[in-house]
C-alpha atoms as a PDB file:
ATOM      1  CA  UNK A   1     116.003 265.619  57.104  1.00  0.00           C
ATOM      2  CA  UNK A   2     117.340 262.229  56.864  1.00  0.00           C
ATOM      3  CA  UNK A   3     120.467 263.002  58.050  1.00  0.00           C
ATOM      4  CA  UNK A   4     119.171 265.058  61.359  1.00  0.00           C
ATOM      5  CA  UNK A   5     117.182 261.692  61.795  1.00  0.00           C
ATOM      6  CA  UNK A   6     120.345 259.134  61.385  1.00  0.00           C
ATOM      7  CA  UNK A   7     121.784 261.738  63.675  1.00  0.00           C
ATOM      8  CA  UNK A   8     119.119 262.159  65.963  1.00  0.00           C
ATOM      9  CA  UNK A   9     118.581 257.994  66.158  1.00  0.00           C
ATOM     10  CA  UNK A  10     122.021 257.265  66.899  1.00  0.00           C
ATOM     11  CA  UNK A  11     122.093 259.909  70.232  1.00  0.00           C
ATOM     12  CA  UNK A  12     118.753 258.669  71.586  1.00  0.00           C
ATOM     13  CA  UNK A  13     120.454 254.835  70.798  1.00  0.00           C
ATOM     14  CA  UNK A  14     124.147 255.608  72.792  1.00  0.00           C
ATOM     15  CA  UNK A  15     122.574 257.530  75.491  1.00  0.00           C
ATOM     16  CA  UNK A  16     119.701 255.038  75.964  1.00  0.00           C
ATOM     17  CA  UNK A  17     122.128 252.228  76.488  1.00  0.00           C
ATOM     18  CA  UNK A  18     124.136 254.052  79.119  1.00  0.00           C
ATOM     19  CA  UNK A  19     121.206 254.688  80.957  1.00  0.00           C
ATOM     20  CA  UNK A  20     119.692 251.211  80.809  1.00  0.00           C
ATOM     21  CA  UNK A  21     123.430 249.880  81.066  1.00  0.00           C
ATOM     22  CA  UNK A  22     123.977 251.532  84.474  1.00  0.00           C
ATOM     23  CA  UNK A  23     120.467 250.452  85.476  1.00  0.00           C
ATOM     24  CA  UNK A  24     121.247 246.759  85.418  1.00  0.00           C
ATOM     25  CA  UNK A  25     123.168 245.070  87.901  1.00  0.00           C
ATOM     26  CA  UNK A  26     127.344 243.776  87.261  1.00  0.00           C
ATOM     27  CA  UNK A  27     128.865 241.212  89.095  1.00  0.00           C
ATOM     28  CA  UNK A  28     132.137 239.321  88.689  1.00  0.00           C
ATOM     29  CA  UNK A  29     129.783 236.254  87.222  1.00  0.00           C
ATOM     30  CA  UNK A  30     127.880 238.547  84.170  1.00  0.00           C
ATOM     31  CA  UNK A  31     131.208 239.784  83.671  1.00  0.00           C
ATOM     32  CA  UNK A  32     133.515 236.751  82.607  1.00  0.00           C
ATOM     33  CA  UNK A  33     133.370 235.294  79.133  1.00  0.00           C
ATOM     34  CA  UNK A  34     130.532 232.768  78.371  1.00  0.00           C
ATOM     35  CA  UNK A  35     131.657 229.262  76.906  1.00  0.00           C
ATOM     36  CA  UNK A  36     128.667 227.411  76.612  1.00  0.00           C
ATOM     37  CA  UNK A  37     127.727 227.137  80.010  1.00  0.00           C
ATOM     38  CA  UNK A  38     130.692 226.167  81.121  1.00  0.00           C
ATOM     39  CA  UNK A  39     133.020 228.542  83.462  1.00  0.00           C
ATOM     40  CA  UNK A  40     136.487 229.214  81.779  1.00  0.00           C
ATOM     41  CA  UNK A  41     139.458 227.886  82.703  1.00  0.00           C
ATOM     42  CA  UNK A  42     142.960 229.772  82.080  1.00  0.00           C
ATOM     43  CA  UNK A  43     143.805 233.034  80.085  1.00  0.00           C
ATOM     44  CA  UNK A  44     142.518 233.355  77.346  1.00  0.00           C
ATOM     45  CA  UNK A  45     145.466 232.248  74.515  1.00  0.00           C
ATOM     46  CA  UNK A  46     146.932 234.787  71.586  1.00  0.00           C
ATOM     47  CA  UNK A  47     146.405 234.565  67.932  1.00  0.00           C
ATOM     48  CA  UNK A  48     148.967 235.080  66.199  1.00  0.00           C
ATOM     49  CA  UNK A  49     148.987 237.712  63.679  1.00  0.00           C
ATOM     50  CA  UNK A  50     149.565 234.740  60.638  1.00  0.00           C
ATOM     51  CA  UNK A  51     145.625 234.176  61.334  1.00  0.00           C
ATOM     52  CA  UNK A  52     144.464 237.573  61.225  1.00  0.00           C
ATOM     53  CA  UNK A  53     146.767 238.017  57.620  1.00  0.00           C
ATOM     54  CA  UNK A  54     144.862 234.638  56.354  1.00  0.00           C
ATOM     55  CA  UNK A  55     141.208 236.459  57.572  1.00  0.00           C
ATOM     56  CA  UNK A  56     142.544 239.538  55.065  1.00  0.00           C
ATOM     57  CA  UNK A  57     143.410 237.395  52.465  1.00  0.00           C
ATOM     58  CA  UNK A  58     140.159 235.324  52.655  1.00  0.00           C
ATOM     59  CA  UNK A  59     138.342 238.914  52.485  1.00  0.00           C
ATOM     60  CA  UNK A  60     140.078 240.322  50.373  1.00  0.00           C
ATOM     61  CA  UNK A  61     138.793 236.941  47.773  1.00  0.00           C
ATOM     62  CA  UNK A  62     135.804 236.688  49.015  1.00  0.00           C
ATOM     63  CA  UNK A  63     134.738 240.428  47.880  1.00  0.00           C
ATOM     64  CA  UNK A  64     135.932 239.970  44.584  1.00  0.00           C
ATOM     65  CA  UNK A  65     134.207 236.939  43.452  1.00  0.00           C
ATOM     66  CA  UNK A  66     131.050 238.794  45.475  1.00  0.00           C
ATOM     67  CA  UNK A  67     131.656 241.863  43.042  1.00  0.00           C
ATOM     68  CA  UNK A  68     132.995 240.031  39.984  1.00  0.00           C
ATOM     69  CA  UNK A  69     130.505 237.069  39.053  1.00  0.00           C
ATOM     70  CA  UNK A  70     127.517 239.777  38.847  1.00  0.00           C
ATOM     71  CA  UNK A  71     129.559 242.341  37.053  1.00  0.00           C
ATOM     72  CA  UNK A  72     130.442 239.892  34.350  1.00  0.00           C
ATOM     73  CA  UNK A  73     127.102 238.342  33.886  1.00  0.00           C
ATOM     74  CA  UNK A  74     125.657 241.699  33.825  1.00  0.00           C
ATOM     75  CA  UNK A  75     127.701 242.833  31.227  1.00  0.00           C
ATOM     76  CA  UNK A  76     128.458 240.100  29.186  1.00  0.00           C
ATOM     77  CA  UNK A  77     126.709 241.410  26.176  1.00  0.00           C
ATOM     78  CA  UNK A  78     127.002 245.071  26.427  1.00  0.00           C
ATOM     79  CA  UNK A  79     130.928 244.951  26.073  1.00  0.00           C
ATOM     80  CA  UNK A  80     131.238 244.230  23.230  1.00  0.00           C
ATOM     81  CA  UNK A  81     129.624 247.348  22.376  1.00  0.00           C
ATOM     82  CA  UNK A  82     130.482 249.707  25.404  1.00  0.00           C
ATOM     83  CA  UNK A  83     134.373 248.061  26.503  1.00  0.00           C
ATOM     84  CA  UNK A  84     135.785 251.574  27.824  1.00  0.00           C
ATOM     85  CA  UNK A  85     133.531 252.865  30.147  1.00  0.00           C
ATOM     86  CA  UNK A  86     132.371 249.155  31.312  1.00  0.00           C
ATOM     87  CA  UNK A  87     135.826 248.286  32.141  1.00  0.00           C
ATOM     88  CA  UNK A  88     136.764 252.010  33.414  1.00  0.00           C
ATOM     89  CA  UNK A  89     134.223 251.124  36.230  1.00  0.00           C
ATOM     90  CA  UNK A  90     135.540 248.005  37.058  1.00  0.00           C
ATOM     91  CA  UNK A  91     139.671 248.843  36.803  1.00  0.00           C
ATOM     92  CA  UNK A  92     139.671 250.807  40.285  1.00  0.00           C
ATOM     93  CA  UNK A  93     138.197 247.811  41.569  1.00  0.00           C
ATOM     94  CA  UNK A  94     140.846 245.793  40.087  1.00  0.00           C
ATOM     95  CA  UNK A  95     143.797 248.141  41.389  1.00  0.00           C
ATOM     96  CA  UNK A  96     142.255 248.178  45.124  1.00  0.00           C
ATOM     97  CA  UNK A  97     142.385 243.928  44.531  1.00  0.00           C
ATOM     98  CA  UNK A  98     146.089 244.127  43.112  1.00  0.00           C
ATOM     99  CA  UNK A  99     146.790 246.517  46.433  1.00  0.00           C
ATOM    100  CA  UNK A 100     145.341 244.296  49.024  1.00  0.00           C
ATOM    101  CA  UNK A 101     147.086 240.754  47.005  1.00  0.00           C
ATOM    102  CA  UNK A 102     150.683 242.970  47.262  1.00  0.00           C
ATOM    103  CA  UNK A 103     150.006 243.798  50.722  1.00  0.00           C
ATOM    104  CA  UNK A 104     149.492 240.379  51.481  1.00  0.00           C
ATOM    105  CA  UNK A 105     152.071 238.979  49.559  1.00  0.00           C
ATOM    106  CA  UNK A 106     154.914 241.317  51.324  1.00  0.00           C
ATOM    107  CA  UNK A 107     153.538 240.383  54.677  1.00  0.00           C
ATOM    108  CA  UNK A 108     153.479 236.552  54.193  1.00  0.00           C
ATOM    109  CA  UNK A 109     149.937 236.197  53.987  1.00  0.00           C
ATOM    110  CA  UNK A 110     150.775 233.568  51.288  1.00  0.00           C
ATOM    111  CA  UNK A 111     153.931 231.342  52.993  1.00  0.00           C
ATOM    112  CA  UNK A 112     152.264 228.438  54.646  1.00  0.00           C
ATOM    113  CA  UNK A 113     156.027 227.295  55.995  1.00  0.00           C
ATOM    114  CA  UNK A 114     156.008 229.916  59.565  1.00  0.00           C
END
């Protein structure tokens, strides 16, 4: 039932926003980037791909300490009792980390000198 309603939601969502969305009005003006009120001037410029490798490593970080700190205060006491399955649950984690840290170190997510 839920699904048929995630499903159902969605549809009514994507075809009520083409409908609306061909209902409203485009002109050159509603279609150009907004920068705070001000019309742009130029191209827009390229990022180079060194910025999106430092958003992936920041990411990558960022989730662990998000997953880690409440893991290890949640736990603290029970390992000492339960060590095998508590850290069987937390060693894919720790493999996906060591994955994504590899990945970045063989693209150069880590050389500030480029």
């Amino acid at each position: 039932m839920l699904g048929l309603l995630a499903v159902g939601f969605t549809a009514a969502m994507l075809i009520g926003s083409v409908l609306l969305g061909r209902a409203s009005r485009r002109s050159k003006i509603k279609d150009t980037p907004y920068e705070c009120g001000v019309l742009p001037e130029g191209g827009g410029t390229r990022m180079s791909v060194k910025f999106y490798l430092v958003a992936m490593l920041f990411i990558l970080f960022d989730i662990e300490v998000v997953f880690l700190y409440p893991w290890a205060v949640i736990y603290k006491d029970m390992i000492r009792d339960h060590a095998p399955i508590i850290l069987g649950g937390i060693l894919p984690f720790f493999a996906l980390i060591v994955v994504g840290f590899i990945y970045e170190v063989k693209k150069g997510g880590l050389d500030w000198k480029h």
